[in-house]
C-alpha atoms as a PDB file:
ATOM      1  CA  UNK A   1       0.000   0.000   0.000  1.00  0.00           C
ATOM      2  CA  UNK A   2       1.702   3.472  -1.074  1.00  0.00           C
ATOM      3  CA  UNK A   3       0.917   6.018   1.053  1.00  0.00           C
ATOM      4  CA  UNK A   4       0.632  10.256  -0.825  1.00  0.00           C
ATOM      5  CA  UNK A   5       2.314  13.022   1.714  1.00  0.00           C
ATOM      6  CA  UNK A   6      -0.237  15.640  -0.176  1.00  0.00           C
ATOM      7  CA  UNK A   7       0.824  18.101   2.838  1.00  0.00           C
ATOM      8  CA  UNK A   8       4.415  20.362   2.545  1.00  0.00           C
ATOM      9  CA  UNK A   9       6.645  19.957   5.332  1.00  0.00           C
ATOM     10  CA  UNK A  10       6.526  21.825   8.761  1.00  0.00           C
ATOM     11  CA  UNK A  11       8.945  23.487  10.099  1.00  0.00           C
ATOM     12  CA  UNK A  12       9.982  23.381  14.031  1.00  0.00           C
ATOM     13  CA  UNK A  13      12.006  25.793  15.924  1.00  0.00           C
ATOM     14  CA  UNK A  14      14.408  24.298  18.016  1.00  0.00           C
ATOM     15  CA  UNK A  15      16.998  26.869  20.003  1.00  0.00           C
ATOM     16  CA  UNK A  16      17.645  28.747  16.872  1.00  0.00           C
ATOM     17  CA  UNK A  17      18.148  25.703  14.611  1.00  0.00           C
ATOM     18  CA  UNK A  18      15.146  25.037  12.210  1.00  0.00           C
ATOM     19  CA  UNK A  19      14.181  21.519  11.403  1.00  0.00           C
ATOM     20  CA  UNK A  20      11.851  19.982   8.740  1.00  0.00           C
ATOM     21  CA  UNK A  21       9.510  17.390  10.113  1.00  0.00           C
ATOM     22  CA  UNK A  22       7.540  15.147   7.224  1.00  0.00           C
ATOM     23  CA  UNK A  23       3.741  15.179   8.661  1.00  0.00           C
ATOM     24  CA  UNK A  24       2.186  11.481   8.615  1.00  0.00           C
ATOM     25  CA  UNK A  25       1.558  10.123   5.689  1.00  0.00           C
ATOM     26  CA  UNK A  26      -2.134  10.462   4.503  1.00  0.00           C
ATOM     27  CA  UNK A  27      -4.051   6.973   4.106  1.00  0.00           C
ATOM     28  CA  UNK A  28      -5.223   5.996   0.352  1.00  0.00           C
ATOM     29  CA  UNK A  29      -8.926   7.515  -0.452  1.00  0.00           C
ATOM     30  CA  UNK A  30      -9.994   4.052  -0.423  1.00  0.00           C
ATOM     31  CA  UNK A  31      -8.592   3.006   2.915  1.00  0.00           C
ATOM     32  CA  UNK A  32     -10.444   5.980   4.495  1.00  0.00           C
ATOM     33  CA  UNK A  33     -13.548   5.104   3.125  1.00  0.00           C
ATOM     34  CA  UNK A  34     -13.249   1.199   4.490  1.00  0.00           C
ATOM     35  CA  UNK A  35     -12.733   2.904   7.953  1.00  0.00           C
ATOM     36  CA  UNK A  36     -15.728   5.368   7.616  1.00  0.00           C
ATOM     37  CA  UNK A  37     -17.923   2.112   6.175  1.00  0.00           C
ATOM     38  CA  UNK A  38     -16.530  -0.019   9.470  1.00  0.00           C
ATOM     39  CA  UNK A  39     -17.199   2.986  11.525  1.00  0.00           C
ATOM     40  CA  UNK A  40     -20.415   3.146  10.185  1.00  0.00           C
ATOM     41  CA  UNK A  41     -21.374  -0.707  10.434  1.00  0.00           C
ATOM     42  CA  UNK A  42     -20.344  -0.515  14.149  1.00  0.00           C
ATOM     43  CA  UNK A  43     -22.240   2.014  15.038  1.00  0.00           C
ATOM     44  CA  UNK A  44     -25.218   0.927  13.490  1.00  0.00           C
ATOM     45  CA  UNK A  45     -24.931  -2.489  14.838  1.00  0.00           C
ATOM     46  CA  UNK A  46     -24.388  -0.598  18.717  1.00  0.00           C
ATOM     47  CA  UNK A  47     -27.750   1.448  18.175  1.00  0.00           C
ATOM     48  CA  UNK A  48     -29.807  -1.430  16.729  1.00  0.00           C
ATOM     49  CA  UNK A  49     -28.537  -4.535  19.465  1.00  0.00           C
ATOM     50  CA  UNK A  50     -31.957  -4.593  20.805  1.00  0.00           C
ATOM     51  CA  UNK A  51     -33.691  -5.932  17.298  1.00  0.00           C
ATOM     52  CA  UNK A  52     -33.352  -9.541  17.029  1.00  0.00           C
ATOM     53  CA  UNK A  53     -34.157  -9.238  12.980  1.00  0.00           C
ATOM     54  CA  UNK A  54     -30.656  -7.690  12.831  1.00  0.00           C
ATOM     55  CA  UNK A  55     -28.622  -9.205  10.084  1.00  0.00           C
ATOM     56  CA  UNK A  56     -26.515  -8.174   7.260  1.00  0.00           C
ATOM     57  CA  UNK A  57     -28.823  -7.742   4.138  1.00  0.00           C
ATOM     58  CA  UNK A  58     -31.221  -4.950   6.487  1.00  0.00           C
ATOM     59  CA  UNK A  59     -27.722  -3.288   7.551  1.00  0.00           C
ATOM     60  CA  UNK A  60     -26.573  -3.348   4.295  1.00  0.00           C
ATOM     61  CA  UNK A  61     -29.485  -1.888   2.342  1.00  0.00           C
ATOM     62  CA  UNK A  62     -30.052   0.800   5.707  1.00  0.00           C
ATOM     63  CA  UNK A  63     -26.391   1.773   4.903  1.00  0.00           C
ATOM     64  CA  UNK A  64     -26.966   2.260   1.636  1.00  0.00           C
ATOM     65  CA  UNK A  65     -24.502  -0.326   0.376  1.00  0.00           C
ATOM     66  CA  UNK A  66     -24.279  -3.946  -0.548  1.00  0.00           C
ATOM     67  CA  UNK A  67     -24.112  -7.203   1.448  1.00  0.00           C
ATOM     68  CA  UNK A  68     -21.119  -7.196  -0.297  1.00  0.00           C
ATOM     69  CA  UNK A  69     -19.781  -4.196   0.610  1.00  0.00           C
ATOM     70  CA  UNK A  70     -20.767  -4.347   4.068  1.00  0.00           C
ATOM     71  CA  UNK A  71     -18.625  -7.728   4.441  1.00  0.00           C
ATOM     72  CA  UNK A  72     -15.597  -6.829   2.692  1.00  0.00           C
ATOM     73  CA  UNK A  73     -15.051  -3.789   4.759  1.00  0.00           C
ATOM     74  CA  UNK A  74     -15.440  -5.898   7.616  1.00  0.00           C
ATOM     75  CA  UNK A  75     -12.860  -8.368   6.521  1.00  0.00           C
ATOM     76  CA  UNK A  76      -9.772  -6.856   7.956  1.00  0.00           C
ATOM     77  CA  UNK A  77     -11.206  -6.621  11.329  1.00  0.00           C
ATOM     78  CA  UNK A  78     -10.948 -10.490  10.894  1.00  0.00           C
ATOM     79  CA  UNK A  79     -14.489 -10.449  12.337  1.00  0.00           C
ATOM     80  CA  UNK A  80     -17.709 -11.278  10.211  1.00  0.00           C
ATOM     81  CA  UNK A  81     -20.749  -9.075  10.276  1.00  0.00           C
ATOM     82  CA  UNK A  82     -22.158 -12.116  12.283  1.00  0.00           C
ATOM     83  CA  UNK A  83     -19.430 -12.303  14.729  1.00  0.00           C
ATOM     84  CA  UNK A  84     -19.678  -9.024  15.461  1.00  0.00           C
ATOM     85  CA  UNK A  85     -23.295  -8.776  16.498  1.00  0.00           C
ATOM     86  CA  UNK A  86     -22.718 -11.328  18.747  1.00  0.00           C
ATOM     87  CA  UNK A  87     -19.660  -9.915  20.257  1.00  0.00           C
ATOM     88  CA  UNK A  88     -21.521  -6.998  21.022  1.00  0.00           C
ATOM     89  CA  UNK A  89     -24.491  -7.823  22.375  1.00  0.00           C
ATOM     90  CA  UNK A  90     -22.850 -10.355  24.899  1.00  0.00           C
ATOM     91  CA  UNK A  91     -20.323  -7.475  25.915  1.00  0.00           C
ATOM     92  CA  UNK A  92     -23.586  -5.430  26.829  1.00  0.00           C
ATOM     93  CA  UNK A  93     -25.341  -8.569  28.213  1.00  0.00           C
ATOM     94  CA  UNK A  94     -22.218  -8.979  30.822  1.00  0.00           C
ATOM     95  CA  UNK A  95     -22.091  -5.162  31.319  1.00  0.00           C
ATOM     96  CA  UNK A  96     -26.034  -5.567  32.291  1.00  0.00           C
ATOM     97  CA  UNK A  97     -25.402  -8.755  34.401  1.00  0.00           C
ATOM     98  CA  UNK A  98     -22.431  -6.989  36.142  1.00  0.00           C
ATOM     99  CA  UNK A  99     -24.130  -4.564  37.583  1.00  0.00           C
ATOM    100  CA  UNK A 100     -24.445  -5.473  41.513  1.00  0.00           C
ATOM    101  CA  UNK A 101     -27.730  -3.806  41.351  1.00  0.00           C
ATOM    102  CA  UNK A 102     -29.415  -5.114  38.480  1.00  0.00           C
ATOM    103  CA  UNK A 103     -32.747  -6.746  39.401  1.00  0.00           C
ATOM    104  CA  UNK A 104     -33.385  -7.774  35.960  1.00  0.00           C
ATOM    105  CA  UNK A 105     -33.569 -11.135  35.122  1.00  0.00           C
ATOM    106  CA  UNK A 106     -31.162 -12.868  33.049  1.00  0.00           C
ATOM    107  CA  UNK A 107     -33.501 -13.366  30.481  1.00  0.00           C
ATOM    108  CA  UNK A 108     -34.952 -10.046  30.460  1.00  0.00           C
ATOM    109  CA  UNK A 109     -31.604  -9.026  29.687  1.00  0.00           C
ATOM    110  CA  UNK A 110     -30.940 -11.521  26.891  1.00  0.00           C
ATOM    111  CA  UNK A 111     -33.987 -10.391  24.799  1.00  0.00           C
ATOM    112  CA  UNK A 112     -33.213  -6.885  25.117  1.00  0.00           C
ATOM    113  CA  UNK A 113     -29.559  -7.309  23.559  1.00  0.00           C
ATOM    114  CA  UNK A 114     -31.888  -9.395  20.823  1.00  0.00           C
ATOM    115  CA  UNK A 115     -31.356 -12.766  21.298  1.00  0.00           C
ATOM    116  CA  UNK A 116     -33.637 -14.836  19.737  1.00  0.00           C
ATOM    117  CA  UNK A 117     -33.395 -17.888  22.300  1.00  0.00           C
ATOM    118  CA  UNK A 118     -32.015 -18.271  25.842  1.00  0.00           C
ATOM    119  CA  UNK A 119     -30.611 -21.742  24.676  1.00  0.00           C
ATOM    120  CA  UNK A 120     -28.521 -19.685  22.173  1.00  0.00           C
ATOM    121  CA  UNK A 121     -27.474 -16.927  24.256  1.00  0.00           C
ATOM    122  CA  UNK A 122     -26.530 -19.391  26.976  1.00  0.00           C
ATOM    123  CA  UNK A 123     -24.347 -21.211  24.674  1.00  0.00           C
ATOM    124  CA  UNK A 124     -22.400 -18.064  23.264  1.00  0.00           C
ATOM    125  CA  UNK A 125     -22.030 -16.744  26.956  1.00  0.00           C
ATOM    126  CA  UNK A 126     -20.407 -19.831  27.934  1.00  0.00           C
ATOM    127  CA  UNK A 127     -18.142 -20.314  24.690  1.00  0.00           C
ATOM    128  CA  UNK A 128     -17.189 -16.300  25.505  1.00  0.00           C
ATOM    129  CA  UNK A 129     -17.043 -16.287  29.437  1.00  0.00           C
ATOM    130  CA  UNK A 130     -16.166 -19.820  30.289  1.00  0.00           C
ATOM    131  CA  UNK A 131     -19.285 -19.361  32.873  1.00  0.00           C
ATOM    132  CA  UNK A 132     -22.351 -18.970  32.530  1.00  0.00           C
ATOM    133  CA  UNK A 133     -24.536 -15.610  33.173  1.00  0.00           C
ATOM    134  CA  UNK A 134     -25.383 -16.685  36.922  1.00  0.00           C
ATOM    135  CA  UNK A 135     -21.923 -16.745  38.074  1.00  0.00           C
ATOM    136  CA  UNK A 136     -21.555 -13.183  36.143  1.00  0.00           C
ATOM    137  CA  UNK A 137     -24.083 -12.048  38.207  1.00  0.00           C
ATOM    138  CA  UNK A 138     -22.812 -13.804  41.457  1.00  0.00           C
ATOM    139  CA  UNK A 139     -19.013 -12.297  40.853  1.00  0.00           C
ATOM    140  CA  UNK A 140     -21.009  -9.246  40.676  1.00  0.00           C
ATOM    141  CA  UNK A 141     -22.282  -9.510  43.925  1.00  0.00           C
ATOM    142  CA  UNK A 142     -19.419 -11.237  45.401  1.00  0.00           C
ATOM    143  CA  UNK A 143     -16.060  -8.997  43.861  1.00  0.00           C
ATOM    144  CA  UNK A 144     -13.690 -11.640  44.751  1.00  0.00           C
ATOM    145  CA  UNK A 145     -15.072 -14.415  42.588  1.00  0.00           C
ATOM    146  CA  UNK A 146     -13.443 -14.297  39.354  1.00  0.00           C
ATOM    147  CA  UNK A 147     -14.463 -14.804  36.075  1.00  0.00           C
ATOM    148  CA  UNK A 148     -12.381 -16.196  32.654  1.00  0.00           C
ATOM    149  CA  UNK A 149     -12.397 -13.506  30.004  1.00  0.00           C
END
């Protein structure tokens, strides 16, 4: 990848000597429009967690781009479109469960993140935790029980 310096150099003052300094190198148009597409996906994904119909075609088409597109500019994260829904709506799920005074139940809690099925959120809690949400919420009420990241 072959980065454009589209900027002239800066000058520094330092005790009477001047010294040219080469500003970073501006990123290709393309790569900054992959970031501002990831940027966009993620942020999308963070304000819609709560809709279990949440999948790529309805983020793509709300975005204004294709399935496609959507995917490919998720590729580098080495994370799927999939991946990271689920990744993000367990990291708020264990956020709400780690509250000490959260008197919401577990599945209350699963549903509004916009899982479909406590069977599946069970099994993605324990394949991310190592535990399962109970002993979230107990090492949230006890804070010297530990949990596996």
């Amino acid at each position: 990848m072959e980065l454009a310096y589209h900027q002239p150099l800066a000058m520094a003052q330092f005790g009477g000597a001047t010294t040219f300094r080469r500003p970073e190198p501006i990123p290709p148009r393309g790569e900054i429009l992959r970031r501002r597409r990831v940027d966009l996906i993620r942020d999308y994904v963070d304000q819609n967690l709560a809709n279990p119909d949440l999948d790529a075609p309805g983020t793509a088409r709300t975005l204004g781009m294709s399935v496609r597109s959507l995917h490919l500019a998720l590729a580098d994260s080495g994370e799927s479109f999939g991946q990271l829904l689920q990744r993000r709506r367990l990291e708020t799920c264990c956020a709400l469960l780690s509250r000490p005074d959260a008197g919401t139940s577990v599945a209350d809690i699963a549903f509004g993140c916009g899982f479909n099925s406590l069977s599946s959120f069970y099994r993605a809690f324990r394949r991310l935790r190592g535990a399962c949400p109970r002993d979230l919420r107990s090492a949230a009420d006890f804070p010297g029980l530990a949990l596996a990241a």
